[in-house]
C-alpha atoms as a PDB file:
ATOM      1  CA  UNK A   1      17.467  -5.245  12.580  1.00  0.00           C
ATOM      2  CA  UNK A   2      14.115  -4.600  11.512  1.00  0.00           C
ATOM      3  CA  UNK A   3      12.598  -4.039  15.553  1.00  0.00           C
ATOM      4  CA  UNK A   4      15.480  -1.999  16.248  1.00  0.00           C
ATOM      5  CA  UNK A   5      15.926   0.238  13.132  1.00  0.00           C
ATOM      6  CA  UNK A   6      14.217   3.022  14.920  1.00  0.00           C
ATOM      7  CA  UNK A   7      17.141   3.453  17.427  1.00  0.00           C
ATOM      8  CA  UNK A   8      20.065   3.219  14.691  1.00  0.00           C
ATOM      9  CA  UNK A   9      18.080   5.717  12.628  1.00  0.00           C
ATOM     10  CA  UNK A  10      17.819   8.082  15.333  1.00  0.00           C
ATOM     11  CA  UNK A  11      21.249   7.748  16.140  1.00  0.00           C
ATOM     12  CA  UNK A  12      22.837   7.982  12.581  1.00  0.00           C
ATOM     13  CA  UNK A  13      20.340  10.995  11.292  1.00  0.00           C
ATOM     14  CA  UNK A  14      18.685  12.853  14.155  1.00  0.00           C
ATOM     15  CA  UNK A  15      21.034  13.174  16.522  1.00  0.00           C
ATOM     16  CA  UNK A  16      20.150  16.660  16.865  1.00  0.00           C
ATOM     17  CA  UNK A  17      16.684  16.237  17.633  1.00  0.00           C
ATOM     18  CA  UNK A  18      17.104  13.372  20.348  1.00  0.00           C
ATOM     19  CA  UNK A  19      18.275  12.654  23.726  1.00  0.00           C
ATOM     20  CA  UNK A  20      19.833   9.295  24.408  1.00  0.00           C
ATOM     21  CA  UNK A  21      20.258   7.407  27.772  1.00  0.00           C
ATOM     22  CA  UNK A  22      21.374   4.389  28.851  1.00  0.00           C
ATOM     23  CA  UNK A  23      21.119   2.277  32.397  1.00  0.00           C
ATOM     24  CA  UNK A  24      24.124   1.048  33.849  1.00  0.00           C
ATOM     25  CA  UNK A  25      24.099  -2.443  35.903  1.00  0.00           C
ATOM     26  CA  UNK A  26      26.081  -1.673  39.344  1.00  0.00           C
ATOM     27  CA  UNK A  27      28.843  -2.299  40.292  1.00  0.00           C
ATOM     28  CA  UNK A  28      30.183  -3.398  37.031  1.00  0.00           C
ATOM     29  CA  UNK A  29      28.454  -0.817  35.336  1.00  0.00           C
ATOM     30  CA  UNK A  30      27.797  -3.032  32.630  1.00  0.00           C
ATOM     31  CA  UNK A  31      25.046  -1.045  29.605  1.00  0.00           C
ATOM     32  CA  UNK A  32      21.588  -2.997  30.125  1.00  0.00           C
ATOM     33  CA  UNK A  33      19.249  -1.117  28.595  1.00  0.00           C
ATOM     34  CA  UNK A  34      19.780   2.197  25.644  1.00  0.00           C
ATOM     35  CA  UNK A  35      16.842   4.525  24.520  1.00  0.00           C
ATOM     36  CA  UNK A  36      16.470   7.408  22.423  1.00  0.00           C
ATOM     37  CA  UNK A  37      13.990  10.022  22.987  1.00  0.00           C
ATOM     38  CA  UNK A  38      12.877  12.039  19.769  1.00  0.00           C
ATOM     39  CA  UNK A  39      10.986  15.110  20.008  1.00  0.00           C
ATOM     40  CA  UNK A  40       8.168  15.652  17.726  1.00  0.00           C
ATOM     41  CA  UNK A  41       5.453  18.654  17.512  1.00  0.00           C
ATOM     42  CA  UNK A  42       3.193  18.537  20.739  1.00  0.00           C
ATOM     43  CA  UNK A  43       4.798  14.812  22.145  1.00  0.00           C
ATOM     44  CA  UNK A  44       8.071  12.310  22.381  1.00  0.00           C
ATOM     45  CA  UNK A  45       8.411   9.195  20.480  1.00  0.00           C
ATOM     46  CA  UNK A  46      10.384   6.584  22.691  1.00  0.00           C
ATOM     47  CA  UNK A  47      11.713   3.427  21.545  1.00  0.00           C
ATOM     48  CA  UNK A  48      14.397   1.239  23.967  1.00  0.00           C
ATOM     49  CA  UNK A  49      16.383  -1.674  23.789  1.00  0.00           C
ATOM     50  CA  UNK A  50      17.727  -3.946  26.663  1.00  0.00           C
ATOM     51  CA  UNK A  51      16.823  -5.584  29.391  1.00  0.00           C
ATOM     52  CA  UNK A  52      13.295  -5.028  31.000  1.00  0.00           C
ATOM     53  CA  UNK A  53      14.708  -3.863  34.301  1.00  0.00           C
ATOM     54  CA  UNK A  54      17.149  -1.396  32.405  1.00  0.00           C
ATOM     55  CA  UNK A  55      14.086  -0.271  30.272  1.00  0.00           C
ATOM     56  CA  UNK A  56      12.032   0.635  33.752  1.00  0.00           C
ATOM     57  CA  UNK A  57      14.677   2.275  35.318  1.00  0.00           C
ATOM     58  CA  UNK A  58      15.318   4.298  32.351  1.00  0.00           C
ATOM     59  CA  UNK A  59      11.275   5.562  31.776  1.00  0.00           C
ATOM     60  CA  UNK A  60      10.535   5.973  35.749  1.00  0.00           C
ATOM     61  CA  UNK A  61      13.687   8.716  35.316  1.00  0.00           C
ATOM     62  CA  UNK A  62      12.195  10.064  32.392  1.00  0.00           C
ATOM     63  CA  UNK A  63       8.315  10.015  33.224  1.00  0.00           C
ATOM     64  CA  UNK A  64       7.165  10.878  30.282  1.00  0.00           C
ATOM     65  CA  UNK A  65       3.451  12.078  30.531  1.00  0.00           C
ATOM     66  CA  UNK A  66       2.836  12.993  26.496  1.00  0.00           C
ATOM     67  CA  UNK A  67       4.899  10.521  24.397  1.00  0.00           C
ATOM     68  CA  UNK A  68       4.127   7.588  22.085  1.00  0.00           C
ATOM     69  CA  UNK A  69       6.061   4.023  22.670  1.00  0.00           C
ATOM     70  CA  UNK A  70       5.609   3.111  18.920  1.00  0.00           C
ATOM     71  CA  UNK A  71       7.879  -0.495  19.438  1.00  0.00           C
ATOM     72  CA  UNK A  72       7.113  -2.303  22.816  1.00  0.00           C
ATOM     73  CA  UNK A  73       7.977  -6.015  22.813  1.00  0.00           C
ATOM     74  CA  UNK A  74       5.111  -8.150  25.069  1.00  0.00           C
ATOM     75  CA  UNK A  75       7.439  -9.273  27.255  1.00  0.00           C
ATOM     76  CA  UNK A  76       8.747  -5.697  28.621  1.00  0.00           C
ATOM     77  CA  UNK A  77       5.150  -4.414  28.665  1.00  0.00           C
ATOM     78  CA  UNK A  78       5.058  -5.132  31.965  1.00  0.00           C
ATOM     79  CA  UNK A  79       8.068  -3.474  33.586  1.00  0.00           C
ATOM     80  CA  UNK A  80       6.988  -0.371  31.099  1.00  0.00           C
ATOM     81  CA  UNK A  81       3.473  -0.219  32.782  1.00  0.00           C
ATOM     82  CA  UNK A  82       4.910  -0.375  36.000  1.00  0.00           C
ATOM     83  CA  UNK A  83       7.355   2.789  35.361  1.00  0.00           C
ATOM     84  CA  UNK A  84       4.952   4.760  33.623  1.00  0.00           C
ATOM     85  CA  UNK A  85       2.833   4.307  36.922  1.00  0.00           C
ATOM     86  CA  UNK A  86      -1.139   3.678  38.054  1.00  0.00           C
ATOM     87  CA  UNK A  87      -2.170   6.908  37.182  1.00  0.00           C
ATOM     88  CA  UNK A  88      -0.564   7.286  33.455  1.00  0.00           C
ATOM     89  CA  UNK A  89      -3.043   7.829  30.732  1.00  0.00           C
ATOM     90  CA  UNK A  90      -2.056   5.715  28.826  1.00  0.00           C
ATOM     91  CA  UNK A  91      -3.747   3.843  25.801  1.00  0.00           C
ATOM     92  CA  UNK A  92      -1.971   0.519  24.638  1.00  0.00           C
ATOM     93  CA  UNK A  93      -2.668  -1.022  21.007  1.00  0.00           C
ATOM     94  CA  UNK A  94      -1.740  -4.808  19.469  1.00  0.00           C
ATOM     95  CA  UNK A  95       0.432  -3.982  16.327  1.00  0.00           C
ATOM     96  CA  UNK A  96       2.265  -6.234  13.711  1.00  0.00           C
ATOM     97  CA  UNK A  97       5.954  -5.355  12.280  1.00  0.00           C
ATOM     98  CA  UNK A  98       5.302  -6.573   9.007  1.00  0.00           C
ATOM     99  CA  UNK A  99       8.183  -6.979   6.594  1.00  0.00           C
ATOM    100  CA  UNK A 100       8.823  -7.991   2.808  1.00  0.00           C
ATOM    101  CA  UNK A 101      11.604  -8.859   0.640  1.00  0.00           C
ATOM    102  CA  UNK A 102      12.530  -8.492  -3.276  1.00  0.00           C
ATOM    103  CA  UNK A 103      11.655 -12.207  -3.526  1.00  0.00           C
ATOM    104  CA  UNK A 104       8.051 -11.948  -1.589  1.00  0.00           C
ATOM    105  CA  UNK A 105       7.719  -8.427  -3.425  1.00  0.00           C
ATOM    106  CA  UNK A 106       4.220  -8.572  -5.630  1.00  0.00           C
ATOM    107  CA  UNK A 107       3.732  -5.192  -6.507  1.00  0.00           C
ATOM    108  CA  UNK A 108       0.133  -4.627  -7.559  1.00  0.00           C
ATOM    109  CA  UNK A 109       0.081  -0.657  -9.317  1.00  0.00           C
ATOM    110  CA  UNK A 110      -3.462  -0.635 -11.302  1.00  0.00           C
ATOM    111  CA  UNK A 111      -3.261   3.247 -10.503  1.00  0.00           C
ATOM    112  CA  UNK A 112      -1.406   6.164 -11.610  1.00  0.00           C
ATOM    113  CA  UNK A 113       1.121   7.457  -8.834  1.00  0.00           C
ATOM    114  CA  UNK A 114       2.768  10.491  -8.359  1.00  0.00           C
ATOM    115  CA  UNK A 115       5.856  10.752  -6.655  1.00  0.00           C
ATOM    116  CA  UNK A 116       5.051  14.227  -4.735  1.00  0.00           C
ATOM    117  CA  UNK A 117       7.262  17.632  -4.763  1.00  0.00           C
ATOM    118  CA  UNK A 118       7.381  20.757  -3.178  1.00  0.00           C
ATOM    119  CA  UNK A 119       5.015  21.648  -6.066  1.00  0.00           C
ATOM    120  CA  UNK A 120       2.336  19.806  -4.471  1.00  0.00           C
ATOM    121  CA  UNK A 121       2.641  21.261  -0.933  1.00  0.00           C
ATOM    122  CA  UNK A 122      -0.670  23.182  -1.437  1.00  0.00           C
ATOM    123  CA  UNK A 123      -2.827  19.787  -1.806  1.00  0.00           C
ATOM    124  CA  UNK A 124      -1.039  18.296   0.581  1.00  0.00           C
ATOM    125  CA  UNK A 125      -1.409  20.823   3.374  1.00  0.00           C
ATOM    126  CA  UNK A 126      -4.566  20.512   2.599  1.00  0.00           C
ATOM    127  CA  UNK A 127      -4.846  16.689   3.019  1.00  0.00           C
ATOM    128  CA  UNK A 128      -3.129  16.513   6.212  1.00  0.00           C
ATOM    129  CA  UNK A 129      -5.919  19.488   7.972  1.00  0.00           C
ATOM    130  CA  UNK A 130      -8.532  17.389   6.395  1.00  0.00           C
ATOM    131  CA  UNK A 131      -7.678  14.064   7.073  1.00  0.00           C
ATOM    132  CA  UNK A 132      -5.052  13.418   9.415  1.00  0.00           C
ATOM    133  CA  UNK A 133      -6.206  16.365  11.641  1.00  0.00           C
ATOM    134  CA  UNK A 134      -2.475  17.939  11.107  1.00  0.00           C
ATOM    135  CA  UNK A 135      -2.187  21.635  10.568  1.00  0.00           C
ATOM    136  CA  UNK A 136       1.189  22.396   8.739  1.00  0.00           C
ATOM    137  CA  UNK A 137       2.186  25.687   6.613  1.00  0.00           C
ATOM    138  CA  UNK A 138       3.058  25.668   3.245  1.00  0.00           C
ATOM    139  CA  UNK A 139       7.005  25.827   3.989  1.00  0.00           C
ATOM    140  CA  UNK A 140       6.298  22.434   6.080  1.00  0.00           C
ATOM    141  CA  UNK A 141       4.851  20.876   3.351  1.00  0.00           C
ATOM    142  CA  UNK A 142       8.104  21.990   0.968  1.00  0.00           C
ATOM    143  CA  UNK A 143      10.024  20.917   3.105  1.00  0.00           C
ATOM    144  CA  UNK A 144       8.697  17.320   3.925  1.00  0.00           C
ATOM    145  CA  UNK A 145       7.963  16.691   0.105  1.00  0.00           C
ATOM    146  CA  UNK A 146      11.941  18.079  -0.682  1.00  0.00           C
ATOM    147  CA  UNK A 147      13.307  15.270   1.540  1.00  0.00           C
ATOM    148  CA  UNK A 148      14.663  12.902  -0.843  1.00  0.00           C
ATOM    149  CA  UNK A 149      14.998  10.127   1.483  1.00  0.00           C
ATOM    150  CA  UNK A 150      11.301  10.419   2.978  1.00  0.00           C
ATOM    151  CA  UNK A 151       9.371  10.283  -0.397  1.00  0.00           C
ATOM    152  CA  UNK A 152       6.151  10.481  -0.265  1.00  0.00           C
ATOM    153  CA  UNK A 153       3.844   8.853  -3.031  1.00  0.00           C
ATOM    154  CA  UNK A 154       0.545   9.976  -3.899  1.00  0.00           C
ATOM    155  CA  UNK A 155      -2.918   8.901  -6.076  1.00  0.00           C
ATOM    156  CA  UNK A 156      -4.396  12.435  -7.402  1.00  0.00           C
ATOM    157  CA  UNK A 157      -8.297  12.397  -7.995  1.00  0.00           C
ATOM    158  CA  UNK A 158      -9.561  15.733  -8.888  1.00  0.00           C
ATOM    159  CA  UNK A 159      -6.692  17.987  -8.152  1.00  0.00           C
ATOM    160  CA  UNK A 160      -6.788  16.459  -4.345  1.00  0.00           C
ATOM    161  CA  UNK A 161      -4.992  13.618  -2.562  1.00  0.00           C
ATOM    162  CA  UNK A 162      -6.877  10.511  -2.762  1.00  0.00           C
ATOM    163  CA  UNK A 163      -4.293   7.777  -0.751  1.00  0.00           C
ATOM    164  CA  UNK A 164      -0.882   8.314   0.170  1.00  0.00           C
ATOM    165  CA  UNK A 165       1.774   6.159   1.713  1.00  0.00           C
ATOM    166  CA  UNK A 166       5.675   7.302   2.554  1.00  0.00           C
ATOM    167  CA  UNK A 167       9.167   6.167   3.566  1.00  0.00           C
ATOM    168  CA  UNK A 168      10.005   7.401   6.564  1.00  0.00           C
ATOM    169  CA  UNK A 169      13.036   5.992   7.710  1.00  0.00           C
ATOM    170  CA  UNK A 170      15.586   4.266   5.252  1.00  0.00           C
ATOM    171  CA  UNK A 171      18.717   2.731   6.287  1.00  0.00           C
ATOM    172  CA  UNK A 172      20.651  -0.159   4.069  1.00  0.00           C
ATOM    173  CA  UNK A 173      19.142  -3.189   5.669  1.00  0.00           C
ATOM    174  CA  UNK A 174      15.619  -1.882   5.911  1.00  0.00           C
ATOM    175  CA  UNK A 175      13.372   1.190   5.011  1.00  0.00           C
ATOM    176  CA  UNK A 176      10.174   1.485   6.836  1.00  0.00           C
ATOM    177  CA  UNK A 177       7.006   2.141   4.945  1.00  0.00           C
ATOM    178  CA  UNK A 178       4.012   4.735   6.345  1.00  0.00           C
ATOM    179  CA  UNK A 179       1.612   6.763   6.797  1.00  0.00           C
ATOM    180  CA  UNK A 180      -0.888   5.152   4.806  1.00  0.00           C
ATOM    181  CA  UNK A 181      -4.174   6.336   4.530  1.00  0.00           C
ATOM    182  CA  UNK A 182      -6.635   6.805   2.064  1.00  0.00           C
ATOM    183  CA  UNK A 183      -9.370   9.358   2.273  1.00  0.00           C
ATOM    184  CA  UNK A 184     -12.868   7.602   2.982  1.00  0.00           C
ATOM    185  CA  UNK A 185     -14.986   8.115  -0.430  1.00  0.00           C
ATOM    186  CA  UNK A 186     -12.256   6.994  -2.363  1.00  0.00           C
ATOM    187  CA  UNK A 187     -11.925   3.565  -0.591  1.00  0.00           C
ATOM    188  CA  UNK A 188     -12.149   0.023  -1.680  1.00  0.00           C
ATOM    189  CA  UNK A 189     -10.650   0.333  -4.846  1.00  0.00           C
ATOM    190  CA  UNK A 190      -7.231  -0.826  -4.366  1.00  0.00           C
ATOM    191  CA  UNK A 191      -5.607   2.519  -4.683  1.00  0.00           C
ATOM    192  CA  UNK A 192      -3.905   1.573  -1.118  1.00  0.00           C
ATOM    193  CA  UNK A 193      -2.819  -0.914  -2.561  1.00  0.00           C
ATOM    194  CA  UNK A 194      -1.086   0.825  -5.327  1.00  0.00           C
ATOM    195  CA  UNK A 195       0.295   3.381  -3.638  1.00  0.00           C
ATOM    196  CA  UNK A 196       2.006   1.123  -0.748  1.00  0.00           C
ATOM    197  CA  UNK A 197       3.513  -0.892  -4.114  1.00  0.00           C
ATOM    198  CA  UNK A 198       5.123   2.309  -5.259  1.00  0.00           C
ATOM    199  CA  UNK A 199       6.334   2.876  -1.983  1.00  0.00           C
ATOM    200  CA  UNK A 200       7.229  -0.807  -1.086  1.00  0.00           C
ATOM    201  CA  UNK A 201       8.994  -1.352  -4.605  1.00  0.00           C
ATOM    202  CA  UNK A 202      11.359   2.724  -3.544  1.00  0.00           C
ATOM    203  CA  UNK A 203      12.219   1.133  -0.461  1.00  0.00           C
ATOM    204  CA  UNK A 204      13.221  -2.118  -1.319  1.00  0.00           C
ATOM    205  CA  UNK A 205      15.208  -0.565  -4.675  1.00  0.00           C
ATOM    206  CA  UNK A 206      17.673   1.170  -1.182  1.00  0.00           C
ATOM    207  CA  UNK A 207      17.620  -1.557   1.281  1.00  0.00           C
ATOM    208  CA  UNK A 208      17.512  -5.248   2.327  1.00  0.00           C
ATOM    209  CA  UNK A 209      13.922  -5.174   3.468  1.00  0.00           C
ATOM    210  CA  UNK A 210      10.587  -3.072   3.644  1.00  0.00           C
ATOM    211  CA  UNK A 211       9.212  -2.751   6.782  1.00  0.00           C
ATOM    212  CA  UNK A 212       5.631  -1.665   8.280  1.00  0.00           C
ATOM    213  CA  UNK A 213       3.918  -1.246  11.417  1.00  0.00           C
ATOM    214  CA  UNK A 214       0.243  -2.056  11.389  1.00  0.00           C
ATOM    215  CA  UNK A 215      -2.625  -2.609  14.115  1.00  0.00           C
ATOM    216  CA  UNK A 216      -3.318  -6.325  14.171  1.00  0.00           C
ATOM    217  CA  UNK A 217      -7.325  -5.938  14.319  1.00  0.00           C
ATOM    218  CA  UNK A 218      -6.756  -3.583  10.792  1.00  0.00           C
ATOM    219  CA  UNK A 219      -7.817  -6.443   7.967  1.00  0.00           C
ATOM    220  CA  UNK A 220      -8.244  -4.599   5.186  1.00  0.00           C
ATOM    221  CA  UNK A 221      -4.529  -3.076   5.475  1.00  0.00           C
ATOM    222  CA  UNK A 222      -3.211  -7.210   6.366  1.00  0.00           C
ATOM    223  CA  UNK A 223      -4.728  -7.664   3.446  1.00  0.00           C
ATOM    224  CA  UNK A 224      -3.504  -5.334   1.590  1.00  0.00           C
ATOM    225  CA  UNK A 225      -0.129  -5.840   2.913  1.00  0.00           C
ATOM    226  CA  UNK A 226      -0.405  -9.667   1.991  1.00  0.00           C
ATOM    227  CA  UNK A 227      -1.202  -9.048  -0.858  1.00  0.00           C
ATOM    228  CA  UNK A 228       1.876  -7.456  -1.978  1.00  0.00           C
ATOM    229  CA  UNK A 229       4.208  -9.995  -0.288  1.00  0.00           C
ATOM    230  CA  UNK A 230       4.060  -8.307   3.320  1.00  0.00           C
ATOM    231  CA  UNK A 231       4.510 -11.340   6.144  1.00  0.00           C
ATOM    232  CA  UNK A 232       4.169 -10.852  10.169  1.00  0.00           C
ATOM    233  CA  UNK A 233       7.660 -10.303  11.600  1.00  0.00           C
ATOM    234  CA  UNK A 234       7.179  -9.815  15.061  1.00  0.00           C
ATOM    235  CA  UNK A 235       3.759  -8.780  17.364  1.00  0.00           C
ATOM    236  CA  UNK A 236       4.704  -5.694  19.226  1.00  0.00           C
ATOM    237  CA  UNK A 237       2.486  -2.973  21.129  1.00  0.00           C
ATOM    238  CA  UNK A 238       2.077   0.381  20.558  1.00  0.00           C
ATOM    239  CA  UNK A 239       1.211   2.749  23.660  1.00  0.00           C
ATOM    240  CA  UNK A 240       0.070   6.523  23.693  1.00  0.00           C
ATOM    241  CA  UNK A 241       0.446   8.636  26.955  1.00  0.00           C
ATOM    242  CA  UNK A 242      -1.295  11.732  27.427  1.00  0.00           C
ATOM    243  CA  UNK A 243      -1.830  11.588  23.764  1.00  0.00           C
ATOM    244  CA  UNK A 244      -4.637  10.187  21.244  1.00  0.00           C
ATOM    245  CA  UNK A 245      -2.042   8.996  18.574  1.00  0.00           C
ATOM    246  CA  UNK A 246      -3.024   5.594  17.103  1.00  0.00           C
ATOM    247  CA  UNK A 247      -1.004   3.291  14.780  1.00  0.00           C
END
């Protein structure tokens, strides 16, 4: 469930935002492949399901030249190369899904967090054009703080955001932890970690599972992640086209 929440997220909540396609098997016309295409600011996110031939056929119809594959299993890399083509610019990374349970759970909170609100969009339009290179307005920032099912949790160090992390997608059997980052000065003193407990300990108070997606040569977030009962579910890749979007 976990490697394919992405899909059943997309199809139960943002149907109005994505395209979905399948690839039929001739002549029985058997389903061998699904994928849903969401469309973000600036690029697609595309995440598929099936059988590696199905999954080709599907991207060499869409060719899809600024788009992020956020969940490619090693063993369709291959056909998913070939359909994106020779000439695709195309950056691949090694990620982990990581996932932990209430019984794993080891919450570590040595920090103050704050569960952020529309009332905080000002700080936190400001993090994201500081740090994450993300210009939003301030009705962007209302609006993604008002979303009670994509909270976002916050450590606040002189009026300013020092780490955040967020749920971004929450379904019964698993809720996906994310964008974690803390800004540099304020590094090294475990406020990652407190803020991904926060986050970790909402998501697993809704669903079966926490989930997280994490580069594999990243050891100070494994470790943080370990630390708080996170265990390697499955390796996957990550691939960018036409964009510079890392995991």
């Amino acid at each position: 469930m976990a490697t394919n929440a992405f899909m059943v997220y997309d199809w139960l909540e943002l149907r109005g935002r994505c395209d979905f396609y399948v690839a039929l098997e001739r002549p029985a016309k058997r389903v061998i492949a699904a994928c849903v295409v969401y469309h973000d600011v600036g690029f697609d996110s595309i995440v598929f399901c099936g059988a590696p031939k199905g999954i080709e056929a599907i991207l060499a119809h869409l060719k899809p030249d600024k788009a992020v594959l956020p969940r490619v299993r090693p063993e369709e890399l291959p056909s998913v190369l070939k359909a994106l083509g020779p000439g695709a610019d195309v950056k691949a990374y090694d990620t982990l899904l990581m996932t932990c349970d209430r019984a794993s759970f080891r919450p570590v909170i040595a920090h103050e967090v704050v569960r952020l609100g529309p009332g905080h969009a000002g700080i936190f339009k400001h993090f994201c054009s500081e740090h994450l290179r993300r210009d939003i307005t301030i009705g962007e920032a209302k609006r993604r703080l008002g979303d009670p099912e994509k909270p976002v949790f916050a450590v606040i160090e002189g009026g300013q955001i020092a780490s955040v992390a967020a749920i971004y997608l929450r379904l019964p059997e698993v809720s996906f932890v994310g964008s974690v980052f803390t800004v540099p000065e304020h590094r090294n003193k475990g406020l990652a970690t407190s803020v991904v407990s926060r986050a970790t300990e909402e998501a697993l108070s809704a669903s079966e599972f926490a989930a997280l997606l994490v580069r594999s040569d990243n050891a100070p977030a494994l470790r943080v992640y370990g630390k708080i009962g996170y265990r390697p579910y499955r390796r996957l890749k990550w691939l960018s086209v036409g964009v510079d979007l890392r995991p």
